[in-house]
PDB file of N, CA and C in Angstrom:
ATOM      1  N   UNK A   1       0.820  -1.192   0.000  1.00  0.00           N
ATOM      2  CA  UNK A   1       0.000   0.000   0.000  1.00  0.00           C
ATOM      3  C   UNK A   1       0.862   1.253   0.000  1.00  0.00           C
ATOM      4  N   UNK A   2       1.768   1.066  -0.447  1.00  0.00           N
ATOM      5  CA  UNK A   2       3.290   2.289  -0.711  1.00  0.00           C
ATOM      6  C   UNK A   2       2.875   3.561   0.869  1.00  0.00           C
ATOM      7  N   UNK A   3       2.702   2.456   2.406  1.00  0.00           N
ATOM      8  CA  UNK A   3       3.563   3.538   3.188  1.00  0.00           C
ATOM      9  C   UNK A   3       1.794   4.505   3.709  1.00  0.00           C
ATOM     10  N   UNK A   4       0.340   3.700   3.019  1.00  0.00           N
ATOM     11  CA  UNK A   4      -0.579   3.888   3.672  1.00  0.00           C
ATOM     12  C   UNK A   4      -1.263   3.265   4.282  1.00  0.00           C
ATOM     13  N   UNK A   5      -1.862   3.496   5.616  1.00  0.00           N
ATOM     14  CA  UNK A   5      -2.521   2.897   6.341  1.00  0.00           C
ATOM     15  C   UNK A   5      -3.964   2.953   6.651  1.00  0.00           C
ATOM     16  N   UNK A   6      -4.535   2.068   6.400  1.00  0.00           N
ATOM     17  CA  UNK A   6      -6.270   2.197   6.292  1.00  0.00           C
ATOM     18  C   UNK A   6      -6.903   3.750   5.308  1.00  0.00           C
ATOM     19  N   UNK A   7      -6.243   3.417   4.234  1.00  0.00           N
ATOM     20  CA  UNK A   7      -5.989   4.714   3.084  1.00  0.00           C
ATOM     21  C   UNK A   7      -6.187   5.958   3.931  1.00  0.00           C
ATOM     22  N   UNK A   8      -5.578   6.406   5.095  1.00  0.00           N
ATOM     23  CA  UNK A   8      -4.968   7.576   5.286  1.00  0.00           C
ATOM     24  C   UNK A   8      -4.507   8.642   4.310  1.00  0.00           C
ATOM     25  N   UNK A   9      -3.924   8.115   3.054  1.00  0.00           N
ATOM     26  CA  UNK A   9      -3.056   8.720   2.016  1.00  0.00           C
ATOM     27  C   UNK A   9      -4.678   9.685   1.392  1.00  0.00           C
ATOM     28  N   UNK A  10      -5.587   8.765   1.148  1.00  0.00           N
ATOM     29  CA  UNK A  10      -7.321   9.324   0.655  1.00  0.00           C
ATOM     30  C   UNK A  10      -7.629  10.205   1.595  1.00  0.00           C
ATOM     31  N   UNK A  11      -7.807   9.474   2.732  1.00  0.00           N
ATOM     32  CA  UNK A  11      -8.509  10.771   3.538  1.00  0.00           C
ATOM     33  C   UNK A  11      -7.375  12.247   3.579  1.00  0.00           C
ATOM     34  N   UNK A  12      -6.083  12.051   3.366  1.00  0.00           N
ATOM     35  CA  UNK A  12      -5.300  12.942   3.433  1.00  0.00           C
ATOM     36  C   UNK A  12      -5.094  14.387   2.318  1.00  0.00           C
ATOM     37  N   UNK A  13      -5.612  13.672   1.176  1.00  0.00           N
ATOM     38  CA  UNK A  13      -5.728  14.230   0.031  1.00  0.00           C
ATOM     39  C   UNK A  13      -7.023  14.556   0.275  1.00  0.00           C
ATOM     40  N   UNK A  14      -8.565  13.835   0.385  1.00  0.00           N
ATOM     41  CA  UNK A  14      -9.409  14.869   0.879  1.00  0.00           C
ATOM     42  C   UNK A  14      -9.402  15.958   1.719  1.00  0.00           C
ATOM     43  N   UNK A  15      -8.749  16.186   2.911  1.00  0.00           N
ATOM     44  CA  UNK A  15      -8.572  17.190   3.729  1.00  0.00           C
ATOM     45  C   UNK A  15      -7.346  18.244   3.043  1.00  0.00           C
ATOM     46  N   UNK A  16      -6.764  18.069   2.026  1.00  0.00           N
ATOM     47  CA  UNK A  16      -6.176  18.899   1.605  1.00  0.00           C
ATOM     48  C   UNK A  16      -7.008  19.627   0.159  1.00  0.00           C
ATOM     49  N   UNK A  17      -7.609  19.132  -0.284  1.00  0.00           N
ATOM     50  CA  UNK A  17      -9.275  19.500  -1.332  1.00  0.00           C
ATOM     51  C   UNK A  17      -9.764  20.695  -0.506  1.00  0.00           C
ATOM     52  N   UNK A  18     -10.732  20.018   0.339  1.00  0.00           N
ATOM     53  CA  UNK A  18     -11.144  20.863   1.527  1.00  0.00           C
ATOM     54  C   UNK A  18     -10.820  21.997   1.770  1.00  0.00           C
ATOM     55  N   UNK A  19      -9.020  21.650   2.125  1.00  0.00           N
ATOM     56  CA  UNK A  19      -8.622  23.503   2.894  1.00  0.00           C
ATOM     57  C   UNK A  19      -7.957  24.052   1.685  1.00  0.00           C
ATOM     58  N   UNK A  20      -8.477  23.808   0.800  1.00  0.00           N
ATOM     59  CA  UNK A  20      -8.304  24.598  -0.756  1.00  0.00           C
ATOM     60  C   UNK A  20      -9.540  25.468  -1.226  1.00  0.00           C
ATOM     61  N   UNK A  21     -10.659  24.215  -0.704  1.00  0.00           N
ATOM     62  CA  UNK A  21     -11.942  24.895  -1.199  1.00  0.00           C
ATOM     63  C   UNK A  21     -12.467  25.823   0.152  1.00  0.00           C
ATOM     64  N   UNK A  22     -11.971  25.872   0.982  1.00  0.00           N
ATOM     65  CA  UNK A  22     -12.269  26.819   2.404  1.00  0.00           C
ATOM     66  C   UNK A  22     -11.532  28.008   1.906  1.00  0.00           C
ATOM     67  N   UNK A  23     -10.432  27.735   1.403  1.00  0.00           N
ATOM     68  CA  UNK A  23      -9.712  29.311   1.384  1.00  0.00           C
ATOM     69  C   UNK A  23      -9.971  30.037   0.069  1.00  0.00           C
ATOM     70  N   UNK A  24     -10.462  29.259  -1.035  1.00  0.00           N
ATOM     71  CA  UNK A  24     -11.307  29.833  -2.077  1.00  0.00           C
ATOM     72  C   UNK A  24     -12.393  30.352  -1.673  1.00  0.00           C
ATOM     73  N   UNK A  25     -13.043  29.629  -1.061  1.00  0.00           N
ATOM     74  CA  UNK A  25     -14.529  30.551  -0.206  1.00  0.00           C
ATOM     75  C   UNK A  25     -13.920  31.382   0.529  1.00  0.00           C
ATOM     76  N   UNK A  26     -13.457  31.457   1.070  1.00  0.00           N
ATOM     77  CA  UNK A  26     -12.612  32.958   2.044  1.00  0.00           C
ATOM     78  C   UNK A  26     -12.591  34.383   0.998  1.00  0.00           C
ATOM     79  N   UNK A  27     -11.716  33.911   0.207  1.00  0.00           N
ATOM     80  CA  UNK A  27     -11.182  34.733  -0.584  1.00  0.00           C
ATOM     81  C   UNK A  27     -12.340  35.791  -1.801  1.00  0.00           C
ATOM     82  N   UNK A  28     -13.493  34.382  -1.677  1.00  0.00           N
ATOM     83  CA  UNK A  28     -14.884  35.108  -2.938  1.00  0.00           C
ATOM     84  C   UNK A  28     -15.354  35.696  -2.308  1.00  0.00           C
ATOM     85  N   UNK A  29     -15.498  35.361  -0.703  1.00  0.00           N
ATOM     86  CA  UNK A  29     -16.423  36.063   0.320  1.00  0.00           C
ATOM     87  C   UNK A  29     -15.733  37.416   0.500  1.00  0.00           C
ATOM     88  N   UNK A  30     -14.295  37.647   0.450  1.00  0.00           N
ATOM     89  CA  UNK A  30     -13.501  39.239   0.715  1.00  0.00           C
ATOM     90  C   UNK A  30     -13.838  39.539  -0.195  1.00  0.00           C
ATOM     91  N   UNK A  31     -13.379  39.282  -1.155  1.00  0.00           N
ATOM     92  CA  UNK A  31     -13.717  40.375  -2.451  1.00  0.00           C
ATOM     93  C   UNK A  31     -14.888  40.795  -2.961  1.00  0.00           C
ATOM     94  N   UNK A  32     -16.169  39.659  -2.599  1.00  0.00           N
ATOM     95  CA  UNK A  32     -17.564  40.294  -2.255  1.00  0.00           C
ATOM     96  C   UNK A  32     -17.981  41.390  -2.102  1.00  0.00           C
ATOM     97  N   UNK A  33     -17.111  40.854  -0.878  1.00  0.00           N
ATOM     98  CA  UNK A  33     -17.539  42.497   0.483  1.00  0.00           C
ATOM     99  C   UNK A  33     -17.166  43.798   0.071  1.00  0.00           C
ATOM    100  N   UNK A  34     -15.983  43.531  -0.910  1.00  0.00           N
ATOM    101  CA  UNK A  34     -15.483  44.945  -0.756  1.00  0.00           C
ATOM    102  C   UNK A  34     -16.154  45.431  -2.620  1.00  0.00           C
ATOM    103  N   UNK A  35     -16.832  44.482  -3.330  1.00  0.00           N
ATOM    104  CA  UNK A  35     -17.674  44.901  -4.630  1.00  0.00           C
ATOM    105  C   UNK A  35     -18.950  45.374  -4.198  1.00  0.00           C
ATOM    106  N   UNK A  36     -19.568  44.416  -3.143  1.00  0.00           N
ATOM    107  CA  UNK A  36     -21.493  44.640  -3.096  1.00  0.00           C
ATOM    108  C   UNK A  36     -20.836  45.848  -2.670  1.00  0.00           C
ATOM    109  N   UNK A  37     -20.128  46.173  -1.218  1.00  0.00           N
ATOM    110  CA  UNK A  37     -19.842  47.676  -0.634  1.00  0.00           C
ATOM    111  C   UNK A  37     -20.075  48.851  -1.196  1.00  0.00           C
ATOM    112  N   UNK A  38     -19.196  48.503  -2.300  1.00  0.00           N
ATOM    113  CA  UNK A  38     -18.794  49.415  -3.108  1.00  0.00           C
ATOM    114  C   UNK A  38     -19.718  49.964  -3.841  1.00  0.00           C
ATOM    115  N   UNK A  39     -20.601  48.904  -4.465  1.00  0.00           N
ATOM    116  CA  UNK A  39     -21.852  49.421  -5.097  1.00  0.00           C
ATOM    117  C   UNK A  39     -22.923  49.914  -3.941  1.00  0.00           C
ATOM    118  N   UNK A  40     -23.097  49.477  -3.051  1.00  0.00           N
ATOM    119  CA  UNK A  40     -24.092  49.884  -2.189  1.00  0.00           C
ATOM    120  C   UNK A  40     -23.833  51.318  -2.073  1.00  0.00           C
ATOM    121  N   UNK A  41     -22.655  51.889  -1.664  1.00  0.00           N
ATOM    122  CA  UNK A  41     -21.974  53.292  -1.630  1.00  0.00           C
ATOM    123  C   UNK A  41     -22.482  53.723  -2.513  1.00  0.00           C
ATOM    124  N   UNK A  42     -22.304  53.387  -3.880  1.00  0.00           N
ATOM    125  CA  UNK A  42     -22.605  54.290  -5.473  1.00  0.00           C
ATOM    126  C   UNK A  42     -23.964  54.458  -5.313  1.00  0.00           C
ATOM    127  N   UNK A  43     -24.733  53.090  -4.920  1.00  0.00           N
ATOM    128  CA  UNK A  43     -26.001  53.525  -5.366  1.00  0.00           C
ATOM    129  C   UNK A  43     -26.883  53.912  -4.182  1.00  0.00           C
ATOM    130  N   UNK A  44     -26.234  53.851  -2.899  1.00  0.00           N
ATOM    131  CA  UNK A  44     -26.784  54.248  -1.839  1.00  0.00           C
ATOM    132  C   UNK A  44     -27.991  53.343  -1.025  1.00  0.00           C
ATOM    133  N   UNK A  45     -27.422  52.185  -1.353  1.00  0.00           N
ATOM    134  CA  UNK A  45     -28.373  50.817  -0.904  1.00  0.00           C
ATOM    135  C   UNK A  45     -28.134  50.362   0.064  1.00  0.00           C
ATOM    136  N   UNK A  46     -29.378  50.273   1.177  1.00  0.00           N
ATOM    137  CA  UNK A  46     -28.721  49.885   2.514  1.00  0.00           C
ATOM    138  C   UNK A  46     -28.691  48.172   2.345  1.00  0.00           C
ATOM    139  N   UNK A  47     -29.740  47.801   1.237  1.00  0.00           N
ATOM    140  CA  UNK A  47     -30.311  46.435   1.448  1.00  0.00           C
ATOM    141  C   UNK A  47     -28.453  46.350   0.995  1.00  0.00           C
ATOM    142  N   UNK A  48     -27.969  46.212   0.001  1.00  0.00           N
ATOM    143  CA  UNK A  48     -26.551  46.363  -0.380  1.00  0.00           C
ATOM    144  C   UNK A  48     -26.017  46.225   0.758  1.00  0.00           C
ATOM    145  N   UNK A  49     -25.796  47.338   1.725  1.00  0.00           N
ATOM    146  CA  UNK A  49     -25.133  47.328   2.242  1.00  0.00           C
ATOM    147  C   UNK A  49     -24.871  45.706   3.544  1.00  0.00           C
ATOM    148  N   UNK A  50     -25.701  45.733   3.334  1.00  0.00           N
ATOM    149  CA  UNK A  50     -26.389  44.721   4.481  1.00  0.00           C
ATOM    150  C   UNK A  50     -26.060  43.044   3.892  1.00  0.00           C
ATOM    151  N   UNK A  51     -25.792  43.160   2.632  1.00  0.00           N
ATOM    152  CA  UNK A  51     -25.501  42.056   1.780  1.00  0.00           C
ATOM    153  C   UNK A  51     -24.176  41.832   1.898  1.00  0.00           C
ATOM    154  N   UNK A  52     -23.548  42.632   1.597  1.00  0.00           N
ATOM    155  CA  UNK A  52     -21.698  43.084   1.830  1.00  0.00           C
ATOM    156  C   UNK A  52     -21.483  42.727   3.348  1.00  0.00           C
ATOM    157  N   UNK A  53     -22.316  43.329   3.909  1.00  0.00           N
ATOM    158  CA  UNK A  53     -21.967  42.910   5.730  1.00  0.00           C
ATOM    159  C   UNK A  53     -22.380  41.351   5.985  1.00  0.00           C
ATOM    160  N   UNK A  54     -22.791  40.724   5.009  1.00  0.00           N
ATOM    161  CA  UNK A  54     -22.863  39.468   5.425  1.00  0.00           C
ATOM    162  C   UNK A  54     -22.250  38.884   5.074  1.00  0.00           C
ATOM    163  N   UNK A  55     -21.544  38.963   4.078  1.00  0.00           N
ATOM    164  CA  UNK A  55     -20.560  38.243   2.710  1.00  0.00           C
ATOM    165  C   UNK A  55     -19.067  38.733   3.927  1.00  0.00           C
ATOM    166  N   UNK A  56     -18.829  40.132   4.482  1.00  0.00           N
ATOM    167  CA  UNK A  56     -17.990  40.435   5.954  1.00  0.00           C
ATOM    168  C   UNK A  56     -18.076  39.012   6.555  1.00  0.00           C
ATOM    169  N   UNK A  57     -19.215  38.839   7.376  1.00  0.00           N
ATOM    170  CA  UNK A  57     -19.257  38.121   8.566  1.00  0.00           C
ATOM    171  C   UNK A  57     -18.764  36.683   7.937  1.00  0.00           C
ATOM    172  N   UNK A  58     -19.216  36.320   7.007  1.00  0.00           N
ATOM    173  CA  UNK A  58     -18.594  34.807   6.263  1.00  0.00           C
ATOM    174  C   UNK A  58     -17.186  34.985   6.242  1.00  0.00           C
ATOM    175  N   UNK A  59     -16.857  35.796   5.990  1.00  0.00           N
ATOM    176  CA  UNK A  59     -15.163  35.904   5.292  1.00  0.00           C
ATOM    177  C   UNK A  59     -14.601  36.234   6.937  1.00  0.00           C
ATOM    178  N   UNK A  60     -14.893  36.448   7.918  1.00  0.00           N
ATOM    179  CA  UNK A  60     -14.338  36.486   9.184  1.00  0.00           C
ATOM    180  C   UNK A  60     -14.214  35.032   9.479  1.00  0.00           C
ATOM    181  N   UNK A  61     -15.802  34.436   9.316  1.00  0.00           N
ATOM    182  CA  UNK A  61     -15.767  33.010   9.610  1.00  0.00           C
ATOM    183  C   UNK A  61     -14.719  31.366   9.787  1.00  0.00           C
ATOM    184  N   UNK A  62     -14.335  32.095   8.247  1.00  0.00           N
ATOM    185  CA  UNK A  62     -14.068  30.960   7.866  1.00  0.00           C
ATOM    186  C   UNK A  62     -12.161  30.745   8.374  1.00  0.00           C
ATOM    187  N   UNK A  63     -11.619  31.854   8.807  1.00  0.00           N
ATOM    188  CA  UNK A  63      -9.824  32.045   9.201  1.00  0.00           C
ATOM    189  C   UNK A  63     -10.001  31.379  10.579  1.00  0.00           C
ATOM    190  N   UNK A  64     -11.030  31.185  11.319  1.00  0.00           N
ATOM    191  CA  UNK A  64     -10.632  30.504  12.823  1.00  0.00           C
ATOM    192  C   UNK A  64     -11.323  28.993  12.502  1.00  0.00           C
ATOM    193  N   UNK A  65     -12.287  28.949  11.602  1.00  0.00           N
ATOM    194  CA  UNK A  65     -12.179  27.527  11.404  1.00  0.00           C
ATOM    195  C   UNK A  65     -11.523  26.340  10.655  1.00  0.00           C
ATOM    196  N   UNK A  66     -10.081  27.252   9.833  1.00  0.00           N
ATOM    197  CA  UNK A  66      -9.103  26.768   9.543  1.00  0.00           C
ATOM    198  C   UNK A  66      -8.052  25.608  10.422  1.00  0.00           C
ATOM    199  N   UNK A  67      -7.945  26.571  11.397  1.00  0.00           N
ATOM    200  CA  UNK A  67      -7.019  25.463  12.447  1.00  0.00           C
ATOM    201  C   UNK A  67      -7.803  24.779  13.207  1.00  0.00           C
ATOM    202  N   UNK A  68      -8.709  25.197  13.664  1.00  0.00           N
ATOM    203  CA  UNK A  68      -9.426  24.143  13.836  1.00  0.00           C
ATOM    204  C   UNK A  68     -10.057  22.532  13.660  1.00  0.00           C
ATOM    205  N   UNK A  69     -10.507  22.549  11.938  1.00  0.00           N
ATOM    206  CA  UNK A  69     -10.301  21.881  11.137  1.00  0.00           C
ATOM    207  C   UNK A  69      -9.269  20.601  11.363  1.00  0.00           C
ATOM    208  N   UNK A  70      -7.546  21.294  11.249  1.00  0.00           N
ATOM    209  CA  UNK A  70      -6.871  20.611  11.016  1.00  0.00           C
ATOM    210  C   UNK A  70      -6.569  20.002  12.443  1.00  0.00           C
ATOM    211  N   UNK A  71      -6.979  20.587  13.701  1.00  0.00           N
ATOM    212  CA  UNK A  71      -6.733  20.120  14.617  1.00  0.00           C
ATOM    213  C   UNK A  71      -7.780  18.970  15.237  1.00  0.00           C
ATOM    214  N   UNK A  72      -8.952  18.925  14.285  1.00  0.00           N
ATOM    215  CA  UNK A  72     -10.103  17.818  14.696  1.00  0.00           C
ATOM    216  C   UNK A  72      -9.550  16.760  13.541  1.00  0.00           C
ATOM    217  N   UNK A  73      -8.563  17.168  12.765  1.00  0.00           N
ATOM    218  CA  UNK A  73      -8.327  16.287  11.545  1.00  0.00           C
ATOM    219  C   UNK A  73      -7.038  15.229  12.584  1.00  0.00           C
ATOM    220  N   UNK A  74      -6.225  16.099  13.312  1.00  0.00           N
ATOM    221  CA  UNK A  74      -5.456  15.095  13.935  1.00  0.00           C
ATOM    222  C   UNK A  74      -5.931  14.127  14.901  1.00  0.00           C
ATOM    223  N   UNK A  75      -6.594  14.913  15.505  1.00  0.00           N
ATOM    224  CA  UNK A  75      -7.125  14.064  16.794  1.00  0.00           C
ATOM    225  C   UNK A  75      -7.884  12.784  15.913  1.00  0.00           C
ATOM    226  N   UNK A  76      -8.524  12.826  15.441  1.00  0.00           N
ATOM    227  CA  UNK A  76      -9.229  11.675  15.121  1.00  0.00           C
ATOM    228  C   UNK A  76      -8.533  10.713  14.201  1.00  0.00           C
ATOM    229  N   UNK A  77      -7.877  11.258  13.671  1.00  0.00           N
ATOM    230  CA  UNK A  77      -6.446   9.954  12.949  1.00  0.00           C
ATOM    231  C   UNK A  77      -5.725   9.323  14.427  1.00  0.00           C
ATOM    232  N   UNK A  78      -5.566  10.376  15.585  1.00  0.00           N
ATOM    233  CA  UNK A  78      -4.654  10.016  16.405  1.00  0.00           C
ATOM    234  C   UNK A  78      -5.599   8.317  17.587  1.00  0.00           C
ATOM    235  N   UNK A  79      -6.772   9.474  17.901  1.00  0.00           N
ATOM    236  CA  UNK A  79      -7.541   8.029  17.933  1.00  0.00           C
ATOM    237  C   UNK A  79      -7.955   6.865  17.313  1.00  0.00           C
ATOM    238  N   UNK A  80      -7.749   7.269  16.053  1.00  0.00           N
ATOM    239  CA  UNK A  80      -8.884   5.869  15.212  1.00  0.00           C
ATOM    240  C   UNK A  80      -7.510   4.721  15.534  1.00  0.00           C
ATOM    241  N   UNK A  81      -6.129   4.734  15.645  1.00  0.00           N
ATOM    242  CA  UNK A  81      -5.479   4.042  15.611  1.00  0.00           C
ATOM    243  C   UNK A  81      -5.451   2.993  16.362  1.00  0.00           C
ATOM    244  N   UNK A  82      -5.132   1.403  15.994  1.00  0.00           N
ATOM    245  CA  UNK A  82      -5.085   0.448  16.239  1.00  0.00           C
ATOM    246  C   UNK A  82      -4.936   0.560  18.074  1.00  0.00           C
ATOM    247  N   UNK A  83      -3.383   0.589  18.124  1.00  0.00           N
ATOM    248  CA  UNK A  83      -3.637   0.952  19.749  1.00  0.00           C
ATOM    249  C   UNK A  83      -4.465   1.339  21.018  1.00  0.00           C
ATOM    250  N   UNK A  84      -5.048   2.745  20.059  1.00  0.00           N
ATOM    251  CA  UNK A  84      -5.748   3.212  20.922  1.00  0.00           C
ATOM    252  C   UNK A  84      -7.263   2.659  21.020  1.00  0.00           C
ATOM    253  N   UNK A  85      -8.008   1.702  20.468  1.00  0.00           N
ATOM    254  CA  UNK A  85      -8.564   1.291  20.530  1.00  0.00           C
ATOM    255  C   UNK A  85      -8.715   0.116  21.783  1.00  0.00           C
ATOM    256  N   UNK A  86      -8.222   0.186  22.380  1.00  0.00           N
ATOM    257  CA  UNK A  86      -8.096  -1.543  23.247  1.00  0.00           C
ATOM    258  C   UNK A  86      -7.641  -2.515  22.393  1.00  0.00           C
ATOM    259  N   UNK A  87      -7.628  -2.548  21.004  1.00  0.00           N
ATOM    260  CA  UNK A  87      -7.247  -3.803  20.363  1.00  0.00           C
ATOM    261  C   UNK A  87      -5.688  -4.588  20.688  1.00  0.00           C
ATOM    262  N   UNK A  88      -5.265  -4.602  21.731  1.00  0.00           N
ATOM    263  CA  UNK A  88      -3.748  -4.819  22.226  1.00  0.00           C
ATOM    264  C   UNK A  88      -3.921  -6.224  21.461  1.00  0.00           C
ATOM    265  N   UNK A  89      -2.595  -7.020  20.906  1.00  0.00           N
ATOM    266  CA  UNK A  89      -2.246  -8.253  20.180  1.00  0.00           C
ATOM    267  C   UNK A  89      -1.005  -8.713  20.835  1.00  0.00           C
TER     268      UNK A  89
END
């Protein structure tokens, strides 16, 4: 299995998909904010404005549930393991 264990190597490459497609959503959600804004300003739209402030609050969102993420990603590789199971041989 070239060095994987219970395809670890899969789930590993999924969680790296993932914090690709998290920081692409980060990134549509900033630049959102600062287009709806912008138009809301021009055209003097609060509903606008209020759209941009939400597309804000997403794009705050998503930078603390980054490490997070990767830190529920360890723990549970660290448990699922043979050992830690009671399975002693």
């Amino acid at each position: 299995m070239s060095g994987c264990c219970d395809n670890s190597c899969s789930i590993d490459a999924l969680r790296e998909r993932q914090r690709g497609t998290l920081h692409m959503v980060l990134g549509i959600n900033a630049v959102m904010f600062f287009v709806i804004a912008a138009g809301a300003l021009y055209g003097n739209s609060t509903a606008l404005l209020a759209d941009s402030l939400d597309n804000l609050g997403d794009a705050l969102t998503y930078p603390p549930s980054l490490p997070c993420r990767e830190i529920s990603g360890r723990r549970s590789r660290r448990s699922s393991r043979p050992d830690r199971l009671g399975s002693r041989s």
